[in-house]
PDB file of N, CA and C in Angstrom:
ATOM      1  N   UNK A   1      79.047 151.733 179.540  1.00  0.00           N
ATOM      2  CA  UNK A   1      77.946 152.176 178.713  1.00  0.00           C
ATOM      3  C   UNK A   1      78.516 152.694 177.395  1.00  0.00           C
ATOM      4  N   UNK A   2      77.637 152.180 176.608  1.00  0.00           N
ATOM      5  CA  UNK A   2      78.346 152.645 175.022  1.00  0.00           C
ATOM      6  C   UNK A   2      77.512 154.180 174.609  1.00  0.00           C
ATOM      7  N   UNK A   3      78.251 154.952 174.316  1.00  0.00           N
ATOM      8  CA  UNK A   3      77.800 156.427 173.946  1.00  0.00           C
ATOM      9  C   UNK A   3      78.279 156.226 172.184  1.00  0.00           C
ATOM     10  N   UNK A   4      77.374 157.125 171.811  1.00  0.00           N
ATOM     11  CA  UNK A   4      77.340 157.476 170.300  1.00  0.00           C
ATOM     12  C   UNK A   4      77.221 159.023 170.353  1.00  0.00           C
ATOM     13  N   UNK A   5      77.445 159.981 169.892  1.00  0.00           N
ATOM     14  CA  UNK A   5      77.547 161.077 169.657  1.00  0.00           C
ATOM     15  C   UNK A   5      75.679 161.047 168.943  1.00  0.00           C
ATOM     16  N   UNK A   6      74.943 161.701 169.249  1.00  0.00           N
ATOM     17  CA  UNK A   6      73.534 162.063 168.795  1.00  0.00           C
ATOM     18  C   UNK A   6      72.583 161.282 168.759  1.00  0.00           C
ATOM     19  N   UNK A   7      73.253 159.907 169.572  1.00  0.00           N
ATOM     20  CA  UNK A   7      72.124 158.917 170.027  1.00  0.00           C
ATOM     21  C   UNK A   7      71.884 158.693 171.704  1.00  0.00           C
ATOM     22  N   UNK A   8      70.234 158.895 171.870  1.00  0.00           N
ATOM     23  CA  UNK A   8      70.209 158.100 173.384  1.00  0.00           C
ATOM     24  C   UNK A   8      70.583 157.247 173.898  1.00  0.00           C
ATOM     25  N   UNK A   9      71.619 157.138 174.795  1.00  0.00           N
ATOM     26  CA  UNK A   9      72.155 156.099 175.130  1.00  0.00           C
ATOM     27  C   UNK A   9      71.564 154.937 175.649  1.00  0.00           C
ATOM     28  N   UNK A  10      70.002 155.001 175.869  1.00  0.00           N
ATOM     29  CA  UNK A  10      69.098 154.164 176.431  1.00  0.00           C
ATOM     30  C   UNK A  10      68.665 153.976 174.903  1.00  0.00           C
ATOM     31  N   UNK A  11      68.972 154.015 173.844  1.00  0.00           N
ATOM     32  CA  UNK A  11      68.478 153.653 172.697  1.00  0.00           C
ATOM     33  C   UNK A  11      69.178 152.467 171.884  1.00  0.00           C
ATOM     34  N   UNK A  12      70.361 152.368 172.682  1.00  0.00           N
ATOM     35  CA  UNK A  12      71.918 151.485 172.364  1.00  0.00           C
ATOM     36  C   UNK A  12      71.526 149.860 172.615  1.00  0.00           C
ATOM     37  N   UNK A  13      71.342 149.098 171.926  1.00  0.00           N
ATOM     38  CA  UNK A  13      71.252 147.774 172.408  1.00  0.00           C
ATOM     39  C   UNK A  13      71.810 147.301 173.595  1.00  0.00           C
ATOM     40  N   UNK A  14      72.947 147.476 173.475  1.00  0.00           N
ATOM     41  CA  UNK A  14      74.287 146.819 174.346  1.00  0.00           C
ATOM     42  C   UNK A  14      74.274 147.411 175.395  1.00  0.00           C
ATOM     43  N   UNK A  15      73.265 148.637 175.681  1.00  0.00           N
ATOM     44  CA  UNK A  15      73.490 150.010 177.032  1.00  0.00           C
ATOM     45  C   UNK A  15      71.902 149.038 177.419  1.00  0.00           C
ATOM     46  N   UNK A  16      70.873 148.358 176.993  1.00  0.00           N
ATOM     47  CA  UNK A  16      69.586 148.414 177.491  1.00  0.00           C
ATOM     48  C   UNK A  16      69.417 147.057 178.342  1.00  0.00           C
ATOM     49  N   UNK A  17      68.639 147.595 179.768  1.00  0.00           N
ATOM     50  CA  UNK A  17      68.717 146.208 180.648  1.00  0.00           C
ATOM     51  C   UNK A  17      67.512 144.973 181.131  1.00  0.00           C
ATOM     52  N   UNK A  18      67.518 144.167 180.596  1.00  0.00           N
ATOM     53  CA  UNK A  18      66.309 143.575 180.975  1.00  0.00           C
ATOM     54  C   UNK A  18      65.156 143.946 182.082  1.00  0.00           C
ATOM     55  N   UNK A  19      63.869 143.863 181.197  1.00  0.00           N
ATOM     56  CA  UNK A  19      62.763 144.138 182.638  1.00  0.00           C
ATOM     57  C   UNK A  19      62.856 143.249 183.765  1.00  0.00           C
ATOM     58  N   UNK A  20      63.350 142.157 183.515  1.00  0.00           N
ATOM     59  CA  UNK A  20      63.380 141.283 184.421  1.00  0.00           C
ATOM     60  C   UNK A  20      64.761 140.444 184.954  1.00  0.00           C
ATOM     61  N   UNK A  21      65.662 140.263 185.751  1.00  0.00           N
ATOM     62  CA  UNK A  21      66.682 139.629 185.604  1.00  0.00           C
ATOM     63  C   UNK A  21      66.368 138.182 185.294  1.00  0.00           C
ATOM     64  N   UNK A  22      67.556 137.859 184.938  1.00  0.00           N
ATOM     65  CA  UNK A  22      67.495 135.972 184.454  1.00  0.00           C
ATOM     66  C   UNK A  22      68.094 135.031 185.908  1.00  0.00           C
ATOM     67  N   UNK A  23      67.424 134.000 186.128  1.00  0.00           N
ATOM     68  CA  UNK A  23      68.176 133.790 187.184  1.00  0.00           C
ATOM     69  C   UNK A  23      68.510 132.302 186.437  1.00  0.00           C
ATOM     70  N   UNK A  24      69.963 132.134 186.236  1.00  0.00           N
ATOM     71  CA  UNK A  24      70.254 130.189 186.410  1.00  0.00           C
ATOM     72  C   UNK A  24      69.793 129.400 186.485  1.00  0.00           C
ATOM     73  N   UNK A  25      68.609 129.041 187.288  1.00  0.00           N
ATOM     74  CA  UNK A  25      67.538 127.972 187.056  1.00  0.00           C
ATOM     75  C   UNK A  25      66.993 127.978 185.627  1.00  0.00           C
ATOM     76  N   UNK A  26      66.509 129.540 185.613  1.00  0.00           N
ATOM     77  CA  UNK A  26      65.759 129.517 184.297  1.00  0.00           C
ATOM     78  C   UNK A  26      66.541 128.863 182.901  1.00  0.00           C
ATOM     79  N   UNK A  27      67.647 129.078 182.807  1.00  0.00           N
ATOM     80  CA  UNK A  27      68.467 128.594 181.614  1.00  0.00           C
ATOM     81  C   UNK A  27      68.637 127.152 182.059  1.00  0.00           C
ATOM     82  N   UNK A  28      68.764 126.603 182.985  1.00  0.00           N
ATOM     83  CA  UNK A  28      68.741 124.765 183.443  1.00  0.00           C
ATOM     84  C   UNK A  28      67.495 124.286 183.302  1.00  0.00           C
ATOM     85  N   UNK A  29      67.050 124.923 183.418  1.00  0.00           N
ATOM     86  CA  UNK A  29      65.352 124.224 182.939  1.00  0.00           C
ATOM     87  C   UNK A  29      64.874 124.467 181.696  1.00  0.00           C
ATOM     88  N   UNK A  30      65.265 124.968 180.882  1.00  0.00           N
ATOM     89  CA  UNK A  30      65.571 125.256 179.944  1.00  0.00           C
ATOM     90  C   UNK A  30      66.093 124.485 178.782  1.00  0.00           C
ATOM     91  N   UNK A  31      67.190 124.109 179.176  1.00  0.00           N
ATOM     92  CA  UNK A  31      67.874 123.002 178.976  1.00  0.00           C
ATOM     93  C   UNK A  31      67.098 120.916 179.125  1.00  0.00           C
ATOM     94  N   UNK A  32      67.036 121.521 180.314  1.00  0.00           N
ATOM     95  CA  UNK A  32      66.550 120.150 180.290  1.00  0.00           C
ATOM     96  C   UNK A  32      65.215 119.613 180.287  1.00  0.00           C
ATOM     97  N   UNK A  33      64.213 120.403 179.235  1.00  0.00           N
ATOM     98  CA  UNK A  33      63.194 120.603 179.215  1.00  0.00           C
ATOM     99  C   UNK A  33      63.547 120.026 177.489  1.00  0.00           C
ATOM    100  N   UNK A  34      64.150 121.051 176.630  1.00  0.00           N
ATOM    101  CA  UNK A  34      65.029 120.983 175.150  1.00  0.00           C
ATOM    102  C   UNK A  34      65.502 119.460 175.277  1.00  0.00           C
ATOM    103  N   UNK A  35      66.167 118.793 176.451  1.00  0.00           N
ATOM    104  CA  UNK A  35      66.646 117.504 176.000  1.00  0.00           C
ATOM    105  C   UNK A  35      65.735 116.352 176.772  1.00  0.00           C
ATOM    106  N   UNK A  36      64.551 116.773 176.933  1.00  0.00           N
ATOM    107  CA  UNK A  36      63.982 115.373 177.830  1.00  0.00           C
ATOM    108  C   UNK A  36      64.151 115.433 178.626  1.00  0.00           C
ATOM    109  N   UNK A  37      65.144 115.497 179.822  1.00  0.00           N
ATOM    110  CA  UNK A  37      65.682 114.571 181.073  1.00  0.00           C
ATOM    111  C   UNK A  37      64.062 115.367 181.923  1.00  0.00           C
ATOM    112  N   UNK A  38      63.818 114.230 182.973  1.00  0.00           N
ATOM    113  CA  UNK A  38      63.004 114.726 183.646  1.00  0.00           C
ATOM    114  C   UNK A  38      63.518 115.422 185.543  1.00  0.00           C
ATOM    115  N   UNK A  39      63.198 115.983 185.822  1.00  0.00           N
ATOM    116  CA  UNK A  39      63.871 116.614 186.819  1.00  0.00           C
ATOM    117  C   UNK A  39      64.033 115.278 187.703  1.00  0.00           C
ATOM    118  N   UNK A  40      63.150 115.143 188.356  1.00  0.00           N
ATOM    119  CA  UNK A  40      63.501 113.373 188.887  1.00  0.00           C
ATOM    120  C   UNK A  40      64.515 112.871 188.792  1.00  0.00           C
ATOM    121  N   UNK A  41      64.855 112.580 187.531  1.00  0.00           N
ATOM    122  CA  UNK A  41      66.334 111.923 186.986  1.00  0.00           C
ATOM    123  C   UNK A  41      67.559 112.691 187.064  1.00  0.00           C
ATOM    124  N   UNK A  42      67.397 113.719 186.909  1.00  0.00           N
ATOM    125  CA  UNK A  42      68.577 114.904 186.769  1.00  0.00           C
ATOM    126  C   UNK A  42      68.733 114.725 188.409  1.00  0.00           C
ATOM    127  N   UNK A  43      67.909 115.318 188.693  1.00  0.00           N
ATOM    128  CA  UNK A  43      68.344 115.469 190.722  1.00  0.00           C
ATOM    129  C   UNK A  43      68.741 114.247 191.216  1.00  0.00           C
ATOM    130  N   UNK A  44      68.151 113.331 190.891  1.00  0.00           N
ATOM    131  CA  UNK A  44      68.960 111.672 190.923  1.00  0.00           C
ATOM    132  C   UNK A  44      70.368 111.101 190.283  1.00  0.00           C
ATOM    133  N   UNK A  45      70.793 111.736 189.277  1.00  0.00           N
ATOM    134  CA  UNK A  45      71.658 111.846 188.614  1.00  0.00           C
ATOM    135  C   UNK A  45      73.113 112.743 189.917  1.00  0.00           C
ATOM    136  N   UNK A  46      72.650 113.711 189.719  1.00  0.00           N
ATOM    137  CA  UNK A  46      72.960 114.784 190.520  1.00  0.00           C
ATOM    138  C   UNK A  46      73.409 114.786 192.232  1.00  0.00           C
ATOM    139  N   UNK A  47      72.427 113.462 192.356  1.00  0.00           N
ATOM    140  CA  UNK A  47      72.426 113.338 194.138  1.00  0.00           C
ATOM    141  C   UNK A  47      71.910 114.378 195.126  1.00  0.00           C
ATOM    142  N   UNK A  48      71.535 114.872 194.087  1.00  0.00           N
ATOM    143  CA  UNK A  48      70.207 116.256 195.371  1.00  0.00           C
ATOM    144  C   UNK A  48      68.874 115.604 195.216  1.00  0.00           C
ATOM    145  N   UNK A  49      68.517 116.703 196.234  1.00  0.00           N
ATOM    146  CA  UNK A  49      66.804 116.130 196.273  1.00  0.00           C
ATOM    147  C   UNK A  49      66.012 117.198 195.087  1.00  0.00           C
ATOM    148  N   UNK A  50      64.458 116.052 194.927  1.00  0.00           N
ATOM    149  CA  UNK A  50      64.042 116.583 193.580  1.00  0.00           C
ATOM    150  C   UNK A  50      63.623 118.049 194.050  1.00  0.00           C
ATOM    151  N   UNK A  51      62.988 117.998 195.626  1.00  0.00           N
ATOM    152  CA  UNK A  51      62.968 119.747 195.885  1.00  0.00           C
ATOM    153  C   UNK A  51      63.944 120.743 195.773  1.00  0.00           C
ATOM    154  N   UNK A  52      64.650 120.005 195.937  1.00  0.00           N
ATOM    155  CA  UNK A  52      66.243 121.074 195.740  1.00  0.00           C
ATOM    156  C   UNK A  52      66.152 121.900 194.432  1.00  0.00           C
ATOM    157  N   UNK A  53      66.420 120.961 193.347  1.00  0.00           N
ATOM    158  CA  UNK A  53      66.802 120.931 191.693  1.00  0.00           C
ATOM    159  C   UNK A  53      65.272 121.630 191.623  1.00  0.00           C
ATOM    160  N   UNK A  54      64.192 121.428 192.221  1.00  0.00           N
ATOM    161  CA  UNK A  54      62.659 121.840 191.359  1.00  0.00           C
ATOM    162  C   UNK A  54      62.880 123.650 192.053  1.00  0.00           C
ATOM    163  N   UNK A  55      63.342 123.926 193.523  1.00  0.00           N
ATOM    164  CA  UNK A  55      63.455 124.972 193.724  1.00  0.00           C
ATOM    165  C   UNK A  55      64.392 126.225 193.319  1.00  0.00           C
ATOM    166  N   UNK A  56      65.909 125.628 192.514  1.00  0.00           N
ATOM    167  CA  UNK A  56      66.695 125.997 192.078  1.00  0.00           C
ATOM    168  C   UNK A  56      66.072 126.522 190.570  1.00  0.00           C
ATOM    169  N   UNK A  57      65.460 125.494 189.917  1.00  0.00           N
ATOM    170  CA  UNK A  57      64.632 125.479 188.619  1.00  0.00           C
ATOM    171  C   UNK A  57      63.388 126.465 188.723  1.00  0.00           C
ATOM    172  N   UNK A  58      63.086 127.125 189.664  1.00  0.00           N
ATOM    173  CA  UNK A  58      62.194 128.212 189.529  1.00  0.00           C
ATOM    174  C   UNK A  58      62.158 129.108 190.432  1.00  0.00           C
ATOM    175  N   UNK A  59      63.629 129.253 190.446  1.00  0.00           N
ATOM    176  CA  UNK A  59      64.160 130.833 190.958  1.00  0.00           C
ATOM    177  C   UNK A  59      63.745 130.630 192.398  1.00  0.00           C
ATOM    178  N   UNK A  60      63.764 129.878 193.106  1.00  0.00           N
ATOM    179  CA  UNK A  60      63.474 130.041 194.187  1.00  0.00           C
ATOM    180  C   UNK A  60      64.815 129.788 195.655  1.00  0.00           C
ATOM    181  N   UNK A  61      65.530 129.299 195.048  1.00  0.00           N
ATOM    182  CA  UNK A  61      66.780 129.057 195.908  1.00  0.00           C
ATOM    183  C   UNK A  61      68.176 129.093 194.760  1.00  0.00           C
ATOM    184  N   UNK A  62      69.081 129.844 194.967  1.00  0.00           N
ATOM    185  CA  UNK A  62      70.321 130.141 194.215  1.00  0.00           C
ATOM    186  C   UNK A  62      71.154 129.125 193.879  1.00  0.00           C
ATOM    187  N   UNK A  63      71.738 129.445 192.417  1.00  0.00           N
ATOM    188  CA  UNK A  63      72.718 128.226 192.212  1.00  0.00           C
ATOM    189  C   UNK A  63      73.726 128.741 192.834  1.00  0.00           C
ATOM    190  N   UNK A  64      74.517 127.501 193.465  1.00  0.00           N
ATOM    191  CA  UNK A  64      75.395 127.686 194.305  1.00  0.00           C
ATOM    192  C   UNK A  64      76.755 127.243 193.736  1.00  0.00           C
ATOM    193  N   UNK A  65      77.907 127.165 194.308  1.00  0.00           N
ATOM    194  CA  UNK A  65      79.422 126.977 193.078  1.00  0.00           C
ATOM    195  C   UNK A  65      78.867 125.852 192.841  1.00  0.00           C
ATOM    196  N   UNK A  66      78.570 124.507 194.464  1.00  0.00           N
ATOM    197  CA  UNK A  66      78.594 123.648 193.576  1.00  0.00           C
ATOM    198  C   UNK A  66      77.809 122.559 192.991  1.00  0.00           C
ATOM    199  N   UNK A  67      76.155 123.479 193.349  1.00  0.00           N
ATOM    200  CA  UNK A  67      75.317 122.915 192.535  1.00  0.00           C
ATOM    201  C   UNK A  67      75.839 123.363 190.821  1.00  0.00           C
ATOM    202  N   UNK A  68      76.434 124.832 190.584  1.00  0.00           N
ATOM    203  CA  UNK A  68      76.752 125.192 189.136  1.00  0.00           C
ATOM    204  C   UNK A  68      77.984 124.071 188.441  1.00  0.00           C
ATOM    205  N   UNK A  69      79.054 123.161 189.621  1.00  0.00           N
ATOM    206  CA  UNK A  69      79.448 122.396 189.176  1.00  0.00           C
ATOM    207  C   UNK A  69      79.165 121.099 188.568  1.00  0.00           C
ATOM    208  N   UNK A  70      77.603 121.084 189.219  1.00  0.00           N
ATOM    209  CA  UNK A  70      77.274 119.702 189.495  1.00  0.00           C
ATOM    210  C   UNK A  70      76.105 119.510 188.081  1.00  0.00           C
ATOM    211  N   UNK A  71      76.010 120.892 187.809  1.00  0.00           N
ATOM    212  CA  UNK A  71      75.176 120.764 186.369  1.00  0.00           C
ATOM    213  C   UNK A  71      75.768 120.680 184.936  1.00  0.00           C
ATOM    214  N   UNK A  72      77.531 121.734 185.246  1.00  0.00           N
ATOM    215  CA  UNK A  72      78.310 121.101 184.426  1.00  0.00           C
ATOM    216  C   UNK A  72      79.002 119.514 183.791  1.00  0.00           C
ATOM    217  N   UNK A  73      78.785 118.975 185.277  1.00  0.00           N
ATOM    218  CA  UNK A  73      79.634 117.785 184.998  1.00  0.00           C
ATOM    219  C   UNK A  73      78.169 116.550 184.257  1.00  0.00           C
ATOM    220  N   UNK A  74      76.987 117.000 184.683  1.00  0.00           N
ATOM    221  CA  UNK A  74      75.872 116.215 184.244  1.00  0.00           C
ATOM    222  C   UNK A  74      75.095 116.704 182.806  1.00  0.00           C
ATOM    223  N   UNK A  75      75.618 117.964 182.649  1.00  0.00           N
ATOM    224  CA  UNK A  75      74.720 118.725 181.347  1.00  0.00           C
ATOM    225  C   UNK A  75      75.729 119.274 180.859  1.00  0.00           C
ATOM    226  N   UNK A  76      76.841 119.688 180.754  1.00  0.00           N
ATOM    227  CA  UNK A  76      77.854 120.438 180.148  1.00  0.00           C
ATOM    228  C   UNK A  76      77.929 122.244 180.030  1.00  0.00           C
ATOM    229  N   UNK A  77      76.995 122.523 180.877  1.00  0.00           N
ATOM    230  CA  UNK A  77      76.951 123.941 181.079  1.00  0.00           C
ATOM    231  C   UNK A  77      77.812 124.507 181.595  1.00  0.00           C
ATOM    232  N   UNK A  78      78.018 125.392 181.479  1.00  0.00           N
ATOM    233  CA  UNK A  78      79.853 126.236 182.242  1.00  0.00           C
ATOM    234  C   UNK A  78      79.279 126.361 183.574  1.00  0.00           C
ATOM    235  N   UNK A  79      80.197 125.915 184.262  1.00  0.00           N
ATOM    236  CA  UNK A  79      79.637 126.441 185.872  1.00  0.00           C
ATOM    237  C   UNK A  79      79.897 128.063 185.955  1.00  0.00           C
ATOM    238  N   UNK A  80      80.843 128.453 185.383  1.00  0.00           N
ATOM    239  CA  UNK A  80      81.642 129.798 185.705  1.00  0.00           C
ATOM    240  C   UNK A  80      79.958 130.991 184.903  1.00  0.00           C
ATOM    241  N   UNK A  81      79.870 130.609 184.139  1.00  0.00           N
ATOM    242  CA  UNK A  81      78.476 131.152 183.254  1.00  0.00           C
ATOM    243  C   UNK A  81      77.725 131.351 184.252  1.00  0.00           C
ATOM    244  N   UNK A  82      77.086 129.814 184.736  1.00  0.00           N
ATOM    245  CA  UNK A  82      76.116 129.824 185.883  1.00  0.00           C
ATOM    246  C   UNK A  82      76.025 131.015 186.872  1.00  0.00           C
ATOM    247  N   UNK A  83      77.275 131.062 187.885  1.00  0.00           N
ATOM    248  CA  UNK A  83      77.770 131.570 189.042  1.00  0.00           C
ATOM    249  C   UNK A  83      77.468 132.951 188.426  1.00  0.00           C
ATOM    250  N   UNK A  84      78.122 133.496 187.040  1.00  0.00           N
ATOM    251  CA  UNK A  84      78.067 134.868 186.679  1.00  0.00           C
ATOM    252  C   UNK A  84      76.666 135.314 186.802  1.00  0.00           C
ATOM    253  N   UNK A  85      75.348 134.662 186.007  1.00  0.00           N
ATOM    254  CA  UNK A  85      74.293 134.883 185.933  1.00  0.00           C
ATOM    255  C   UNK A  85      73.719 135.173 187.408  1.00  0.00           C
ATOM    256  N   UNK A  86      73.985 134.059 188.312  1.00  0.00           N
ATOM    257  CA  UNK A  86      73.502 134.133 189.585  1.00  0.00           C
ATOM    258  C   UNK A  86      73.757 135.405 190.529  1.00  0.00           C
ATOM    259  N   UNK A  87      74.927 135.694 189.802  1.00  0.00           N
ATOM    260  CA  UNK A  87      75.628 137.274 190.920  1.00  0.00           C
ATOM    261  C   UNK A  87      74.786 138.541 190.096  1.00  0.00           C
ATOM    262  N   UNK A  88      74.426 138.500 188.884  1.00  0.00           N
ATOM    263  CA  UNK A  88      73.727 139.497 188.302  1.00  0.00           C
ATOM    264  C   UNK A  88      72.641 139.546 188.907  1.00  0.00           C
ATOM    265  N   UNK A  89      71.428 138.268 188.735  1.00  0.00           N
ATOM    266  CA  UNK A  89      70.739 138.130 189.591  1.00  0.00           C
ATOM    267  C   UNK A  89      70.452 138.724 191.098  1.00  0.00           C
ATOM    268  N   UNK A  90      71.377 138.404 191.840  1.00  0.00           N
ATOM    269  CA  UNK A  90      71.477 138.510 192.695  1.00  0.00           C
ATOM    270  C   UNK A  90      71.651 140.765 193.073  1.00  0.00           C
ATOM    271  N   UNK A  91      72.306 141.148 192.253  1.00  0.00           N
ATOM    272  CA  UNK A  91      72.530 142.590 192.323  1.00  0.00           C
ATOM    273  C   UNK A  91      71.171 143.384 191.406  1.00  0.00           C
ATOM    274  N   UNK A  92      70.859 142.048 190.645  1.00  0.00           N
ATOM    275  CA  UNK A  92      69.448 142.946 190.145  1.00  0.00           C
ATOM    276  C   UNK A  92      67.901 143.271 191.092  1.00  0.00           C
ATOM    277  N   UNK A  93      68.454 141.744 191.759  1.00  0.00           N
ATOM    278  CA  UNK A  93      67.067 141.801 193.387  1.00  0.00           C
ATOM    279  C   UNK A  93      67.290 143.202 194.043  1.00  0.00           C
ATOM    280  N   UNK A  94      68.574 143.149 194.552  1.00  0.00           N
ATOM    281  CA  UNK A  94      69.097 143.752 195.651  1.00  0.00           C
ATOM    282  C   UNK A  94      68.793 145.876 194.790  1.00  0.00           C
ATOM    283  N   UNK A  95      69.294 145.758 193.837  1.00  0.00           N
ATOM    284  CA  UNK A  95      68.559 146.949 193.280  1.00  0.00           C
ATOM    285  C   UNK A  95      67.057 147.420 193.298  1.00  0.00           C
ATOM    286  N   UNK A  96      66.421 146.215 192.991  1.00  0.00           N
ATOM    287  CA  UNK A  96      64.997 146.252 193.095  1.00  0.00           C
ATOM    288  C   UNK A  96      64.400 146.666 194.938  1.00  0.00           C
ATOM    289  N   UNK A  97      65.517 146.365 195.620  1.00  0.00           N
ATOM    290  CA  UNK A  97      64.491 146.442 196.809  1.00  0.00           C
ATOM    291  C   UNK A  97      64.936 147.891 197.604  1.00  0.00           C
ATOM    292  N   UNK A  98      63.801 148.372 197.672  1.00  0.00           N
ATOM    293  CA  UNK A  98      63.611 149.841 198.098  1.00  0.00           C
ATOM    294  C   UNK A  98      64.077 150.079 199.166  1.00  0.00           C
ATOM    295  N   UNK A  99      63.759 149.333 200.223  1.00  0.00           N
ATOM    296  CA  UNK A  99      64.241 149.572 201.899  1.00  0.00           C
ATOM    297  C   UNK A  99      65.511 149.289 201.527  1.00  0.00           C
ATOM    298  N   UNK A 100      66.157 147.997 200.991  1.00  0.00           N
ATOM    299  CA  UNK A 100      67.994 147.677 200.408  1.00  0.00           C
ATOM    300  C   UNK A 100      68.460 149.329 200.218  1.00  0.00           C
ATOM    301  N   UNK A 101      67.954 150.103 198.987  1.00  0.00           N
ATOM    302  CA  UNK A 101      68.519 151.063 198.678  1.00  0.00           C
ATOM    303  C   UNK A 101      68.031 152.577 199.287  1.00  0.00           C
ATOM    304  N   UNK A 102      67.290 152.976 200.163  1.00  0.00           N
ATOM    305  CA  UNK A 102      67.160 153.586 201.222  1.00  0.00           C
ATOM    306  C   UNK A 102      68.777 153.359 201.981  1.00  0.00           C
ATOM    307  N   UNK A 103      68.874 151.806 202.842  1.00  0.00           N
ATOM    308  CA  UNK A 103      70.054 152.002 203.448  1.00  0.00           C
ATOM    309  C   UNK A 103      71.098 152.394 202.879  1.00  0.00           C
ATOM    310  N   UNK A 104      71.357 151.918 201.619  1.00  0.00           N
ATOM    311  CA  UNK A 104      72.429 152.573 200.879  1.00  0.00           C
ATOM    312  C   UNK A 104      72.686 154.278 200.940  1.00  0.00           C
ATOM    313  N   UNK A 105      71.616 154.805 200.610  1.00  0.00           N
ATOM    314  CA  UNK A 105      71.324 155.877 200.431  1.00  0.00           C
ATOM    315  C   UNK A 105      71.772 156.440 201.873  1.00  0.00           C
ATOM    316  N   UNK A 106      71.580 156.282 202.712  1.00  0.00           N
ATOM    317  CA  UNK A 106      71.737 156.378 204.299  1.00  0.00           C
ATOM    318  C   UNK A 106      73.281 156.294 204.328  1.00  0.00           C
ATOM    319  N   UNK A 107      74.314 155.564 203.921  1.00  0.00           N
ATOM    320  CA  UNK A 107      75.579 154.662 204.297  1.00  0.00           C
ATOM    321  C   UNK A 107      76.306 155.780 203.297  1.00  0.00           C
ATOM    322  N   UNK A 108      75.640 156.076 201.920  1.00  0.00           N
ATOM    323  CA  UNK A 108      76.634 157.246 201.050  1.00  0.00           C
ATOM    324  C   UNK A 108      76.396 158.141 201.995  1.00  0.00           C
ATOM    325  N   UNK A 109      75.537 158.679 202.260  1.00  0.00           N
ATOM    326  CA  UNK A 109      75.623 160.353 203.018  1.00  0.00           C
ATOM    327  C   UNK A 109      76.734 160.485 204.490  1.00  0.00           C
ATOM    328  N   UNK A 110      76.609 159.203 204.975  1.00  0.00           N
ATOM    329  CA  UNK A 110      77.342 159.374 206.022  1.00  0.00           C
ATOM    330  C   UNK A 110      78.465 159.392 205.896  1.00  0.00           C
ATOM    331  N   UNK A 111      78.520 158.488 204.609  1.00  0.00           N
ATOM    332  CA  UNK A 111      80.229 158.469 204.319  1.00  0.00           C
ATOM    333  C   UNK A 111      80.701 159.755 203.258  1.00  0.00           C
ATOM    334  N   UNK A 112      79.618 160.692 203.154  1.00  0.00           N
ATOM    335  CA  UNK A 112      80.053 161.279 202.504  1.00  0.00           C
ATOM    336  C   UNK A 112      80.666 163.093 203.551  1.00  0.00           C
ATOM    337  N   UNK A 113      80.894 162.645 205.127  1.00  0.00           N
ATOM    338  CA  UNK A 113      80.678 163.067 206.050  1.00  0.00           C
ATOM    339  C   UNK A 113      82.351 162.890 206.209  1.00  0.00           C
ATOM    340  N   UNK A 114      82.478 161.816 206.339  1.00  0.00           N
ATOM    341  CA  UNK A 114      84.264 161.444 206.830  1.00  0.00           C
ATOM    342  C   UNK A 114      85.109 162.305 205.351  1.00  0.00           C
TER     343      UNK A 114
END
């Protein structure tokens, strides 16, 4: 977190966190929305099924290493990018969910016991 001496640190660009996380699909569809390809073709391209690529494409199932490879080698996107986004993702859900952080909450105290 970036601190400034007499500024809120929630006032800092670089300190402030999206309302919403981004998940990997969203930037692949994105993409291939900007260049034409129709999902059909891409997932055909690709050798997955079009449910696969349509469920990946709206956050509904995770990019995986090597679906993130498999979009590099067909669209030129960094897989390593991909994977990063997906793990943010993935820790921004897991923040969001209340019963998730209850147990947490449960697992510090105990360990705060030993």
């Amino acid at each position: 977190m970036i601190e400034i001496p007499g500024v809120d640190p929630q006032m800092i660009a670089n300190n402030l966190e999206p309302a919403f996380p981004t998940h990997p699909g969203e930037i692949v569809k994105d993409e291939i929305e900007y260049r034409g390809i129709s999902q059909r073709k891409l997932a055909e391209q690709m050798g997955i099924g079009y449910s696969v690529l349509n469920e990946i494409l709206n956050a509904r199932r995770p990019v995986t290493e090597k679906t993130a490879m498999m979009f590099e080698a067909a669209l030129g996107l960094n897989a390593e990018t991909l994977i990063r986004l997906q793990t943010k993702y993935n820790m921004r859900m897991a923040l969001k969910d209340k019963t998730f952080m209850q147990r947490l909450n449960e697992i510090r105290k105990m360990a705060a016991i030993f």
